[in-house]
C-alpha atoms as a PDB file:
ATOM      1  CA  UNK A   1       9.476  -4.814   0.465  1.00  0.00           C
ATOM      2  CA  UNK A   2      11.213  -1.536   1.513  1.00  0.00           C
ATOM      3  CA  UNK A   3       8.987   0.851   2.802  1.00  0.00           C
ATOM      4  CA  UNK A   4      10.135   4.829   2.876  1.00  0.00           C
ATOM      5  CA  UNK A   5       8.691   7.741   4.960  1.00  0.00           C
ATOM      6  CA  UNK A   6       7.234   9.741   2.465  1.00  0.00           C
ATOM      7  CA  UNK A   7       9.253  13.339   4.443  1.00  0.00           C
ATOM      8  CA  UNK A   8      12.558  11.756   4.685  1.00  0.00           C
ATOM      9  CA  UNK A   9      14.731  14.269   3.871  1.00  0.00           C
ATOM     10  CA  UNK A  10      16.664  12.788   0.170  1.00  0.00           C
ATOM     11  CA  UNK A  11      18.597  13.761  -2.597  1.00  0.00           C
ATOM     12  CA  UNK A  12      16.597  13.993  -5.659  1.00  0.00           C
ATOM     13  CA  UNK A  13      18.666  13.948  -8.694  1.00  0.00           C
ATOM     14  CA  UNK A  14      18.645  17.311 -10.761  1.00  0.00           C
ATOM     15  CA  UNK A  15      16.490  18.513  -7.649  1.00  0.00           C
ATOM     16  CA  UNK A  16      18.371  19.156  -4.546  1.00  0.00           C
ATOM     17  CA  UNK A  17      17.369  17.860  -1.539  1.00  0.00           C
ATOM     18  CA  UNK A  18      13.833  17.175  -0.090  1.00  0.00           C
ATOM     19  CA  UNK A  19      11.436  15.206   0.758  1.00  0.00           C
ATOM     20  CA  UNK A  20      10.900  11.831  -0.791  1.00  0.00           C
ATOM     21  CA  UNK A  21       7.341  12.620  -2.003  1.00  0.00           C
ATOM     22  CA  UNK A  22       8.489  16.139  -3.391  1.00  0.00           C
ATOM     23  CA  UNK A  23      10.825  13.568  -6.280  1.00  0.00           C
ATOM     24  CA  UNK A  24       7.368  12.229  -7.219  1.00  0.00           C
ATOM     25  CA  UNK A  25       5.916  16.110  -7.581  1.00  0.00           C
ATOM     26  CA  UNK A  26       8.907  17.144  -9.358  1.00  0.00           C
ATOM     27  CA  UNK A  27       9.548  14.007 -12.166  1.00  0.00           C
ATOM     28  CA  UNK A  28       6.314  11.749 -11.510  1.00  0.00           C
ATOM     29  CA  UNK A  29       7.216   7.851 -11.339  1.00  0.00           C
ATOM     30  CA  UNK A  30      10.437   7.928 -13.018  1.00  0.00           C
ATOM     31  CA  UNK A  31      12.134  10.730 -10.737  1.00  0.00           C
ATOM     32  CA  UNK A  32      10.787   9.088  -7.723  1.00  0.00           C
ATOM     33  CA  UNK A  33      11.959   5.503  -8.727  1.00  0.00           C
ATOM     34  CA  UNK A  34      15.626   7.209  -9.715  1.00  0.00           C
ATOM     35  CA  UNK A  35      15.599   8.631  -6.221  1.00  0.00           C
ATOM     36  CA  UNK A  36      14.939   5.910  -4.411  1.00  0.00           C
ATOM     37  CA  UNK A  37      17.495   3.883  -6.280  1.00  0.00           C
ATOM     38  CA  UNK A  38      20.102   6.585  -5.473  1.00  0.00           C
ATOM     39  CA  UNK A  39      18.814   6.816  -1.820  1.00  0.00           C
ATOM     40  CA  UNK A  40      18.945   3.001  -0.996  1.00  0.00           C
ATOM     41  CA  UNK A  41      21.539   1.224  -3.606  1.00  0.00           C
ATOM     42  CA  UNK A  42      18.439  -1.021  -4.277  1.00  0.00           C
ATOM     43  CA  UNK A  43      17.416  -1.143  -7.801  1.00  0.00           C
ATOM     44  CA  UNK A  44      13.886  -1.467  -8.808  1.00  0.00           C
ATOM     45  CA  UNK A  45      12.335  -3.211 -11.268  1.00  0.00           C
ATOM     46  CA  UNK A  46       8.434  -3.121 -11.174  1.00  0.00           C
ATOM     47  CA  UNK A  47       6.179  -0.084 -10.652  1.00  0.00           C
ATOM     48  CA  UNK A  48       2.850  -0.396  -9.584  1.00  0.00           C
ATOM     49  CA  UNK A  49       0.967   3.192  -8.408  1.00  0.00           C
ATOM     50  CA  UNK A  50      -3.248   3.052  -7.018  1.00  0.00           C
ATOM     51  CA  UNK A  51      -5.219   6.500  -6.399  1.00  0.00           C
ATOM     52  CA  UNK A  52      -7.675   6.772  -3.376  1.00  0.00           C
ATOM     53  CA  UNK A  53     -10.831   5.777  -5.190  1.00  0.00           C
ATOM     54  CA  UNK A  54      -8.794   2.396  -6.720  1.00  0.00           C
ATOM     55  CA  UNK A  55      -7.787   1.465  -3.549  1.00  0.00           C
ATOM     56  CA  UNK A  56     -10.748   1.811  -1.946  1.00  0.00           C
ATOM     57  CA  UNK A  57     -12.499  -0.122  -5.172  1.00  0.00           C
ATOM     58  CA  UNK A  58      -9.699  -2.801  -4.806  1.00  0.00           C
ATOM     59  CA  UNK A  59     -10.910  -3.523  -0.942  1.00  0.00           C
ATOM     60  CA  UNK A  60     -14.235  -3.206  -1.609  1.00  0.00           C
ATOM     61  CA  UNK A  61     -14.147  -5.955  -4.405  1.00  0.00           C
ATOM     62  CA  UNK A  62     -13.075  -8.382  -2.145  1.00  0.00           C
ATOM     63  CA  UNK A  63     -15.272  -7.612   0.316  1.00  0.00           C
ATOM     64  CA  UNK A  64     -13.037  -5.533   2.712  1.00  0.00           C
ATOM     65  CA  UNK A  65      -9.898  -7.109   4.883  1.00  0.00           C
ATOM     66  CA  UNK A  66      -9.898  -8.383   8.381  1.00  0.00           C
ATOM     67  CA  UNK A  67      -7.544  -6.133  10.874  1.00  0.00           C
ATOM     68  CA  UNK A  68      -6.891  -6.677  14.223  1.00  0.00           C
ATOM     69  CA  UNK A  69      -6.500  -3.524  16.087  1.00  0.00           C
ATOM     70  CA  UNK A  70      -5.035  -3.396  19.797  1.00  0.00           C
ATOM     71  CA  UNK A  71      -6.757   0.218  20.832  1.00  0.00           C
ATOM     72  CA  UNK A  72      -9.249   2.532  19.694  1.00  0.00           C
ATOM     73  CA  UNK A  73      -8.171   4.809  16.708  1.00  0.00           C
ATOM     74  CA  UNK A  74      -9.842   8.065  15.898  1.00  0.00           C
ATOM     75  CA  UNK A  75      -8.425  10.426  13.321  1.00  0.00           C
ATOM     76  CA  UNK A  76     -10.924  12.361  11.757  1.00  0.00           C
ATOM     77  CA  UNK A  77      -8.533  13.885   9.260  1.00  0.00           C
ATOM     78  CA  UNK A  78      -8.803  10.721   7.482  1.00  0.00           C
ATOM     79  CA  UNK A  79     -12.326   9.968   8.514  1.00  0.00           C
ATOM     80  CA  UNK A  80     -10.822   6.590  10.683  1.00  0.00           C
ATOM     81  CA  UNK A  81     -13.172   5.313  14.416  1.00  0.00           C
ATOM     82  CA  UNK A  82     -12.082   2.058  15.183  1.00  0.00           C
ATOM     83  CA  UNK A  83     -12.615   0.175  18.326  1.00  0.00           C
ATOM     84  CA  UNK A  84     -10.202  -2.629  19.687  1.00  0.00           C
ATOM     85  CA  UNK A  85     -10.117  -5.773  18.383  1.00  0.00           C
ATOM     86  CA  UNK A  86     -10.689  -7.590  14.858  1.00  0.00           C
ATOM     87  CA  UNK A  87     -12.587  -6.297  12.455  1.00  0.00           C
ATOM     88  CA  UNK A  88     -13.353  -6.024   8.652  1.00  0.00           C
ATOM     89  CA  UNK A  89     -12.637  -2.778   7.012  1.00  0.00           C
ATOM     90  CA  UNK A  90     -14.378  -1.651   4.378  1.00  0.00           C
ATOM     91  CA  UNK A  91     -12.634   0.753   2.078  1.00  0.00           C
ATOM     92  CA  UNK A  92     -13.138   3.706   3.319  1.00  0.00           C
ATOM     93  CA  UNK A  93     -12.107   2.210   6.558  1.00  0.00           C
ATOM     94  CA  UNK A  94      -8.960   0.957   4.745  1.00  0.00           C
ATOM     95  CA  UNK A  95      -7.973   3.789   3.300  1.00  0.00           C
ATOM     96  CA  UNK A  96      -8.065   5.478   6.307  1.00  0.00           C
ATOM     97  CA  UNK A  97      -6.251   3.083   8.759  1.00  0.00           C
ATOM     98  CA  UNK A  98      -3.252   3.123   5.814  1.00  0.00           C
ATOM     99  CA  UNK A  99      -3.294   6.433   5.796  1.00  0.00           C
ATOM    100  CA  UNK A 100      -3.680   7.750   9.528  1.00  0.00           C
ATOM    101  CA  UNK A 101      -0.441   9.481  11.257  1.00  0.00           C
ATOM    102  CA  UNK A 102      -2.302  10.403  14.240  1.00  0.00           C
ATOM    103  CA  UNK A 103       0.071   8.137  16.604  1.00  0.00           C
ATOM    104  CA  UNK A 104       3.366   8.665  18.990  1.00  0.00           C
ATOM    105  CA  UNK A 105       5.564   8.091  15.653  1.00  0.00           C
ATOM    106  CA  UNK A 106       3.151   9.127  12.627  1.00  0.00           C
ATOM    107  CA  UNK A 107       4.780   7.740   9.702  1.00  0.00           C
ATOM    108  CA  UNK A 108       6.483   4.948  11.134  1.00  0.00           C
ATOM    109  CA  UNK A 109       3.241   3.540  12.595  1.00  0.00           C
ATOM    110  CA  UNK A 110       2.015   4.277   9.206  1.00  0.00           C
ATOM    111  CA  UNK A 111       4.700   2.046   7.678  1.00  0.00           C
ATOM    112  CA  UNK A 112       3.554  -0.736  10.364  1.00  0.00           C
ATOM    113  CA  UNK A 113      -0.268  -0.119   9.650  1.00  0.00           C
ATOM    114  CA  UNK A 114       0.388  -0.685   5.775  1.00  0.00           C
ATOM    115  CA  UNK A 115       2.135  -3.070   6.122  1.00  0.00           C
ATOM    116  CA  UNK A 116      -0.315  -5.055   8.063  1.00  0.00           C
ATOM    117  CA  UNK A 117      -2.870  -3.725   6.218  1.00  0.00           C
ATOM    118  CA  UNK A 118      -1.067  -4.863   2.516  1.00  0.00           C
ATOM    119  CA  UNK A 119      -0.485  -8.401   4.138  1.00  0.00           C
ATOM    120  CA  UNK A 120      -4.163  -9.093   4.792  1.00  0.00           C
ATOM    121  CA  UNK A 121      -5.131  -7.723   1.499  1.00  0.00           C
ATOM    122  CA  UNK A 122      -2.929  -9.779  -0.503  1.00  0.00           C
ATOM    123  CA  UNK A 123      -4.065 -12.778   1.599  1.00  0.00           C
ATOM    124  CA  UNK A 124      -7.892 -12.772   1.045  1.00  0.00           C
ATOM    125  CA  UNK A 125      -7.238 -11.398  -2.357  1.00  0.00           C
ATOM    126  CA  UNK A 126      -5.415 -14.410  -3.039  1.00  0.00           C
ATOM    127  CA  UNK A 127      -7.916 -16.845  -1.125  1.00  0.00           C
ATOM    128  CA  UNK A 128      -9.809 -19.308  -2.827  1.00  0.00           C
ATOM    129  CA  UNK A 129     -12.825 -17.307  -1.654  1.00  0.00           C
ATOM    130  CA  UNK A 130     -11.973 -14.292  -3.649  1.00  0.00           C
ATOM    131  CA  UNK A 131     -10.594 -16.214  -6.526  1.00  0.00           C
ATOM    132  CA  UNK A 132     -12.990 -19.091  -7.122  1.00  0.00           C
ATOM    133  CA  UNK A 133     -16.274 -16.595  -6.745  1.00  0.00           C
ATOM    134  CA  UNK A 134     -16.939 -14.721  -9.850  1.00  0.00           C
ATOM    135  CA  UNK A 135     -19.175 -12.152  -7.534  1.00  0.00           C
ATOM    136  CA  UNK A 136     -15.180 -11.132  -5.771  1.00  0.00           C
ATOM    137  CA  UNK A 137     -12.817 -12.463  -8.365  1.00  0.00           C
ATOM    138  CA  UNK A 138     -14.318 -10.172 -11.395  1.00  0.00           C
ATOM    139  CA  UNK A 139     -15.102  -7.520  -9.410  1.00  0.00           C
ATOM    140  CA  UNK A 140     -11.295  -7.544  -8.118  1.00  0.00           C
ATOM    141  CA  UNK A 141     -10.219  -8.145 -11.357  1.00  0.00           C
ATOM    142  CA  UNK A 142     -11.692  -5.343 -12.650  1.00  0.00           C
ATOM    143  CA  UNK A 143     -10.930  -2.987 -10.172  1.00  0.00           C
ATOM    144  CA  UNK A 144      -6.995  -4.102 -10.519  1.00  0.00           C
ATOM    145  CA  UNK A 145      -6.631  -3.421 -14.474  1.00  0.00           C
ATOM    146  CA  UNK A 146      -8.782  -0.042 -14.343  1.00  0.00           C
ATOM    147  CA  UNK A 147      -7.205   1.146 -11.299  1.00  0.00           C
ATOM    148  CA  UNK A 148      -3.330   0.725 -10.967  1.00  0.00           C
ATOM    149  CA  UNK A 149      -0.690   2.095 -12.920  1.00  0.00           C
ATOM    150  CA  UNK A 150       2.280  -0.042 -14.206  1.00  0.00           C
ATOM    151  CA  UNK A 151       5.474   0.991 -15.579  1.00  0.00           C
ATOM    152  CA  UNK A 152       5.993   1.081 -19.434  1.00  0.00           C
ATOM    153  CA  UNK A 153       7.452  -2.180 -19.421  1.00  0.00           C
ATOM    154  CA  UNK A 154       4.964  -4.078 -16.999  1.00  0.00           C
ATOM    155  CA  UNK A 155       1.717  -5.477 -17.030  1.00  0.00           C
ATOM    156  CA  UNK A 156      -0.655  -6.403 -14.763  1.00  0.00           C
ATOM    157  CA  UNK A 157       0.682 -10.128 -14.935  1.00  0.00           C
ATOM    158  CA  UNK A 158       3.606  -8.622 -13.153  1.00  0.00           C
ATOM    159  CA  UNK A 159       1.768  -7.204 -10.367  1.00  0.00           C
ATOM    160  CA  UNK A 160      -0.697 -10.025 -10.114  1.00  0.00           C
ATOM    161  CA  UNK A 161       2.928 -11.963  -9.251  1.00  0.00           C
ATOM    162  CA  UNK A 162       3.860  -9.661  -6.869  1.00  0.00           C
ATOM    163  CA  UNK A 163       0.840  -9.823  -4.687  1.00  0.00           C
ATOM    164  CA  UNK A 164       0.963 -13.672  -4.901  1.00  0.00           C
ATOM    165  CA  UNK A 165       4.607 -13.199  -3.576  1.00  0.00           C
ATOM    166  CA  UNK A 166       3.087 -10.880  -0.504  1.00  0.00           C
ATOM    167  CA  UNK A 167       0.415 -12.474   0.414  1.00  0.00           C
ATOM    168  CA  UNK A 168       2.365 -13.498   3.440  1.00  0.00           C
ATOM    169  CA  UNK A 169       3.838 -10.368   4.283  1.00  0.00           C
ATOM    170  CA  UNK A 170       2.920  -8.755   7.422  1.00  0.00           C
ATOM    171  CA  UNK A 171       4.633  -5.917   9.563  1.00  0.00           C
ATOM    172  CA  UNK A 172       6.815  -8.343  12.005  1.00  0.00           C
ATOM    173  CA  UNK A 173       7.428 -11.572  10.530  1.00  0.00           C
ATOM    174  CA  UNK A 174      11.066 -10.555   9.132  1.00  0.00           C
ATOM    175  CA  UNK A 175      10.181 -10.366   5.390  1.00  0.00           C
ATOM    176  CA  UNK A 176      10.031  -6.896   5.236  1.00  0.00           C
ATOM    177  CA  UNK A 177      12.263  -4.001   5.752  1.00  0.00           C
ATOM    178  CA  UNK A 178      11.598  -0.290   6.942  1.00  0.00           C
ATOM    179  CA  UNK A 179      13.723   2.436   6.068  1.00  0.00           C
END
């Protein structure tokens, strides 16, 4: 897992330079997969995109994700009051602890948040507690194939893989990379 700040400063191909997320406003998927590619020699093979409301439908079918958080975060831009400690988030929570850049170093503590935040999802998601009850699993299941987008070639066996694969991942543990 590679993750980007969405303003680094790339060159999008037929585009100039800009931002990362401008390839995606220019081209969609495809533009902003080529310039990634381009950007980090890496080559990508699956796609996977999820709006606000999906993501927020995704957490709240499993009954929102435990994070720990070391200090109080307020950012009412994205409608976030946490206190310290461990708590579960429900999705509107989620969404905005993942998306929050009210920090010392904005994006890349938004990098470290989703990262932690993606790590505990894919772990309850792929708990026996979420699979093996029909009241989370369907609901989940549900919210997965009407909510994210896959590339022309995937399906949503491929991405049901890939968060088996990451249900481990968390922001320090060495698996992942930040760019």
């Amino acid at each position: 897992l590679i993750s980007l700040p969405r303003d680094s400063y790339v060159p999008i191909p037929g585009r100039g330079s800009n931002k990362l997320n401008a390839a995606f406003a220019f081209g969609g998927p495809k533009l902003l997969v080529r310039t990634v590619e381009q950007a980090t020699g890496v080559r990508i093979d699956h796609y996977a995109e999820i709006g606000f409301a999906g993501f927020v439908g995704v957490v709240d079918a499993v009954g929102g994700v435990e994070i720990c958080v070391k200090e109080r975060m307020r950012d009412p831009k994205a409608g976030l009051d946490l206190s310290p400690g461990c708590q579960t988030l429900d999705g509107g929570q989620a969404l905005g602890f993942v998306r929050t850049r009210a920090s010392a170093r904005a994006d890349l503590d938004r990098i470290e948040r989703q990262r932690q935040f993606f790590g505990a999802l894919m772990k309850k998601a792929a708990s026996p507690g979420t699979l093996l009850n029909p009241a989370r699993g369907v609901p989940l299941a549900l919210n997965a194939t009407s909510n994210f987008t896959v590339d022309e070639d995937d399906h949503l066996y491929d991405l049901a893989r890939m968060m088996w694969a990451m249900k481990g991942v968390s922001g320090g543990d060495g698996v992942t990379t930040s760019v």
